[in-house]
Protein backbone atom coordinates (compact mmCIF):
# COMPACT_ATOMS: atom_id res chain seq x y z
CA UNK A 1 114.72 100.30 81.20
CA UNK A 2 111.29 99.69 81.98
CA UNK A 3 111.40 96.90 84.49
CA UNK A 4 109.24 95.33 86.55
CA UNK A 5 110.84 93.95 90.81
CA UNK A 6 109.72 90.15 90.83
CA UNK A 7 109.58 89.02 94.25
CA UNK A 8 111.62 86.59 95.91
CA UNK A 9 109.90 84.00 95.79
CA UNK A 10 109.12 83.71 91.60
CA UNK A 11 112.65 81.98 91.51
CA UNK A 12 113.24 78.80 91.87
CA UNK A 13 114.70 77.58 95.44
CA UNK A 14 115.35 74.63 96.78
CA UNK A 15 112.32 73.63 98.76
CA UNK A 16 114.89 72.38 102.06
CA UNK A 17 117.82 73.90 102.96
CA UNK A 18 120.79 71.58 103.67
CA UNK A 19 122.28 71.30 107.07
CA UNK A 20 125.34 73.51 106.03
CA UNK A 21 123.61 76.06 104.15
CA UNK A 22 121.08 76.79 107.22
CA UNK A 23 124.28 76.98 109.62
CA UNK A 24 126.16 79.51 107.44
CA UNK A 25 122.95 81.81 107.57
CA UNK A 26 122.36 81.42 110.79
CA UNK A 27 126.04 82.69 111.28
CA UNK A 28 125.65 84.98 108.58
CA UNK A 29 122.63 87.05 110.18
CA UNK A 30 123.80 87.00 114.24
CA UNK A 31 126.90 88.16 112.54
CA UNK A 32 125.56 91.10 110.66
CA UNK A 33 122.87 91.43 114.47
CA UNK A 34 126.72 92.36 116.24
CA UNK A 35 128.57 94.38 113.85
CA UNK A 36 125.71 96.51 113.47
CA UNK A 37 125.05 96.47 117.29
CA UNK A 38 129.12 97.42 117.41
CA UNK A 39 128.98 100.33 115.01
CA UNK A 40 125.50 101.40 116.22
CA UNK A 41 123.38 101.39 113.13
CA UNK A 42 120.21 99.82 114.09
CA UNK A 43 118.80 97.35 111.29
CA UNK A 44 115.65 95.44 110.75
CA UNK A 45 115.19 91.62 109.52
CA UNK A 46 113.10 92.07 106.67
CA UNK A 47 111.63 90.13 103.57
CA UNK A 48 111.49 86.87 103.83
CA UNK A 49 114.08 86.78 106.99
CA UNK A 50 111.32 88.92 108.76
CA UNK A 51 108.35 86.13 107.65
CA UNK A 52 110.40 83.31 108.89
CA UNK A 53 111.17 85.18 112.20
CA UNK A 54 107.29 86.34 112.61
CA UNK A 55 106.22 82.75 111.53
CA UNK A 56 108.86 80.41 113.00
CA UNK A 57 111.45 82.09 115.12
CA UNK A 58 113.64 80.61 112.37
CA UNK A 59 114.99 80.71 108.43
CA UNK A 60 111.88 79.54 106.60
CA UNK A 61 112.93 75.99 104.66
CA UNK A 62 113.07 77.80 101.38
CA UNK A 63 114.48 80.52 101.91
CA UNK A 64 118.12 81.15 100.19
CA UNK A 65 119.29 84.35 101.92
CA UNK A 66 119.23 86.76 104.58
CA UNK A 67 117.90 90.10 104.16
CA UNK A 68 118.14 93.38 106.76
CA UNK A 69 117.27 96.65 106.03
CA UNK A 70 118.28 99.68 107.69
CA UNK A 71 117.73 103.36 107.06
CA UNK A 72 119.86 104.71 104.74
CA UNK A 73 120.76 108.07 107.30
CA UNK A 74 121.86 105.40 110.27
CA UNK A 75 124.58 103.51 107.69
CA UNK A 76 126.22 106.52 106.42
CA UNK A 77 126.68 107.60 109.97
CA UNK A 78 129.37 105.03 109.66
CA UNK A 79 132.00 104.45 106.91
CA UNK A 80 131.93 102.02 104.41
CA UNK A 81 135.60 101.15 104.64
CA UNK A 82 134.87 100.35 109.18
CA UNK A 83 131.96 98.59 107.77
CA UNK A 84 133.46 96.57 105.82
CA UNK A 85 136.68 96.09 107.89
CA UNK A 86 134.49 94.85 110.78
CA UNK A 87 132.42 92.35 108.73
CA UNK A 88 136.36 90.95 107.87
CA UNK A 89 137.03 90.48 110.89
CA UNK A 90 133.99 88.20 111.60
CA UNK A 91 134.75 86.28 108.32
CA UNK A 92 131.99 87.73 106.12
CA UNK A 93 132.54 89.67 103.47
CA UNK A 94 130.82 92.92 102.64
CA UNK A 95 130.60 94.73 99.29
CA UNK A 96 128.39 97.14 97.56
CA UNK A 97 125.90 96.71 94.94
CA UNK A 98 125.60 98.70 91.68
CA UNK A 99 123.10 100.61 92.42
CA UNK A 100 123.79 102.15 95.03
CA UNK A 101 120.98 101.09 97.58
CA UNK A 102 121.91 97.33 98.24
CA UNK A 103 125.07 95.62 100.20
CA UNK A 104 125.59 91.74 99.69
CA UNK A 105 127.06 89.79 102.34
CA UNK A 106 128.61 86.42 102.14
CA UNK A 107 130.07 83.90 104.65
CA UNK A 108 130.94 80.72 103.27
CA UNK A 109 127.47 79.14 101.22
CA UNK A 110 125.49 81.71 102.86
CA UNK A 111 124.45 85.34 100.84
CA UNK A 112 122.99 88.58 102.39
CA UNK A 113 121.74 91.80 101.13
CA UNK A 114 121.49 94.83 103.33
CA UNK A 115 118.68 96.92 101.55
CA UNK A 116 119.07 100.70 102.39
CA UNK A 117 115.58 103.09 102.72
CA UNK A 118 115.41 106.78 102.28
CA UNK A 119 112.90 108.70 104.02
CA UNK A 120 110.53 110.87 101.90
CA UNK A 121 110.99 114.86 102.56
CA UNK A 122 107.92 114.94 104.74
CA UNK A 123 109.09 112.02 106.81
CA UNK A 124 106.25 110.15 105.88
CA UNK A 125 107.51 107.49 104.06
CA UNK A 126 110.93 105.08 103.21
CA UNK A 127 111.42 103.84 99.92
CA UNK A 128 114.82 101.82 98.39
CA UNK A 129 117.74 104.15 98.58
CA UNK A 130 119.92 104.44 95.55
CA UNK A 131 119.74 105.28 91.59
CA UNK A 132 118.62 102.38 90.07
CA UNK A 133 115.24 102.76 92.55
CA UNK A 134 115.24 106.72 91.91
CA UNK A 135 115.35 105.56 88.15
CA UNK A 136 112.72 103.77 88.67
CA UNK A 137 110.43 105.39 90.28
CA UNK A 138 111.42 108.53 87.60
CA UNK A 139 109.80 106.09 84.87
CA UNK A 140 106.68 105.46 86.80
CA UNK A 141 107.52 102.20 87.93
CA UNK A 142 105.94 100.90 91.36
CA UNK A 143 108.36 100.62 93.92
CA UNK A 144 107.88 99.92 97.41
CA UNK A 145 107.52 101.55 100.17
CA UNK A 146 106.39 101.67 103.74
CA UNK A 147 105.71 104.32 106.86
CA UNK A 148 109.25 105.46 108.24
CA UNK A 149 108.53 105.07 111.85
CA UNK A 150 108.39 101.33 110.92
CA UNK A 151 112.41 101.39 111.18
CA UNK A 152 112.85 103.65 113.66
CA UNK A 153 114.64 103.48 116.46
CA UNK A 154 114.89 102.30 119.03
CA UNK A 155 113.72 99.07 117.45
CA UNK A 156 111.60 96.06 119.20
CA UNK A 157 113.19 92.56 119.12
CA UNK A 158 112.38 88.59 118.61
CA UNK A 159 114.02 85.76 119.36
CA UNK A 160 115.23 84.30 116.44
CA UNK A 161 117.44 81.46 116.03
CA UNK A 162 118.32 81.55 119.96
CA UNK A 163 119.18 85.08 119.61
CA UNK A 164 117.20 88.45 120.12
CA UNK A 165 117.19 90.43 116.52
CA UNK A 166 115.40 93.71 115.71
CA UNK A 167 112.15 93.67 114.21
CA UNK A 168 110.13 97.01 112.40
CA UNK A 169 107.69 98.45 114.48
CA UNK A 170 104.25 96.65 114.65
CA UNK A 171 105.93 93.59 113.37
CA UNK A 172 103.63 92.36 110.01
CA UNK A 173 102.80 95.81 108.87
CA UNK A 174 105.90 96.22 106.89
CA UNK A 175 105.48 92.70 105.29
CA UNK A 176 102.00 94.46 104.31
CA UNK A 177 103.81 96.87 102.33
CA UNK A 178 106.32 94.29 100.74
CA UNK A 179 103.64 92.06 99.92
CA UNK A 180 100.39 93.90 99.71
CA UNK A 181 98.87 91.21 97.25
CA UNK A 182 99.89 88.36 99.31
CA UNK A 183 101.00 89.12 102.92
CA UNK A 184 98.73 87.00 104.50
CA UNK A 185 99.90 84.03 102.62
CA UNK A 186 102.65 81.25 102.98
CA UNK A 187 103.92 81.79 99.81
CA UNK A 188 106.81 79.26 98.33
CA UNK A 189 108.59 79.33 95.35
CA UNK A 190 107.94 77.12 92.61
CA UNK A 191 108.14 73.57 93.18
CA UNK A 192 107.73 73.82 96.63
């Protein structure tokens, strides 16, 4: 039980994403940008999405998903079954993740994971909704975290991949947070 979160970028990736691949995420994430305009629940890019919007205004070349989080009190506002009906509807599915704090999307070769964040009880702080992070953070276990009013809205946007998406607050200081031994780098995974 005593686990340690490996960042993204310890796996191995390809190093270039294929013409089809890219397309499919691009669809993917100015999909998941107008459902949760539609249903109100205001969402961040974050992770590695984020660093290839700050850096690039694009999916960084290694990348192999798409990842937005959002507060875990503005998604419960809605429910999961108009959630997931409206992701249908654009051709992506939606579907929860065991524990409790993550959503993967798909749409044809492209993935997606919605990462939920609680606010602490002073509202000083978010940290991963759900048990398996609660678990972990029981056992001592670092998790991270970063200052609430970073994904609060109303939310700032950049243009990326033609089309305005929300950003945190401050833009790199969450990435600060993610990363804190390595934010400042380019960092690829291995091989690349």
């Amino acid at each position: 039980m005593h686990m340690k979160h490996q960042p993204w970028y310890s796996f191995p990736s390809p190093c270039h994403l294929d013409s089809t691949t890219e397309s499919d995420m691009v669809y993917l994430v100015h999909k998941i940008d107008e459902v949760f305009r539609e249903l109100h629940v205001p969402y961040v890019l974050c992770y590695g999405t984020l660093w290839g919007a700050l850096r690039q205004g694009a999916i960084l070349p290694w990348d192999n998903n798409i990842d937005v989080c959002t507060l875990h009190s503005e998604f419960t506002k809605v429910s999961f079954s108009m959630v997931q009906e409206t992701f249908q509807q654009h051709g992506v599915t939606f579907k929860g993740h065991f524990g409790g704090g993550e959503y993967h999307l798909t749409f044809n070769s492209a993935s997606g994971t919605l990462h939920l964040w609680t606010v602490s009880a002073d509202g000083e702080f978010a940290y991963p909704s759900g048990w398996f992070s609660s678990l972990q953070r029981m056992l001592g276990n670092t998790q991270p975290f970063v200052p609430a009013h970073l994904l609060e809205a109303p939310l700032q946007s950049i243009l990326f991949h033609g089309k305005n998406m929300l950003v945190p607050h401050e833009n790199i200081e969450m990435l600060k947070y993610l990363y804190p031994d390595n934010w400042w780098l380019e960092v690829k995974p291995p091989g690349c």
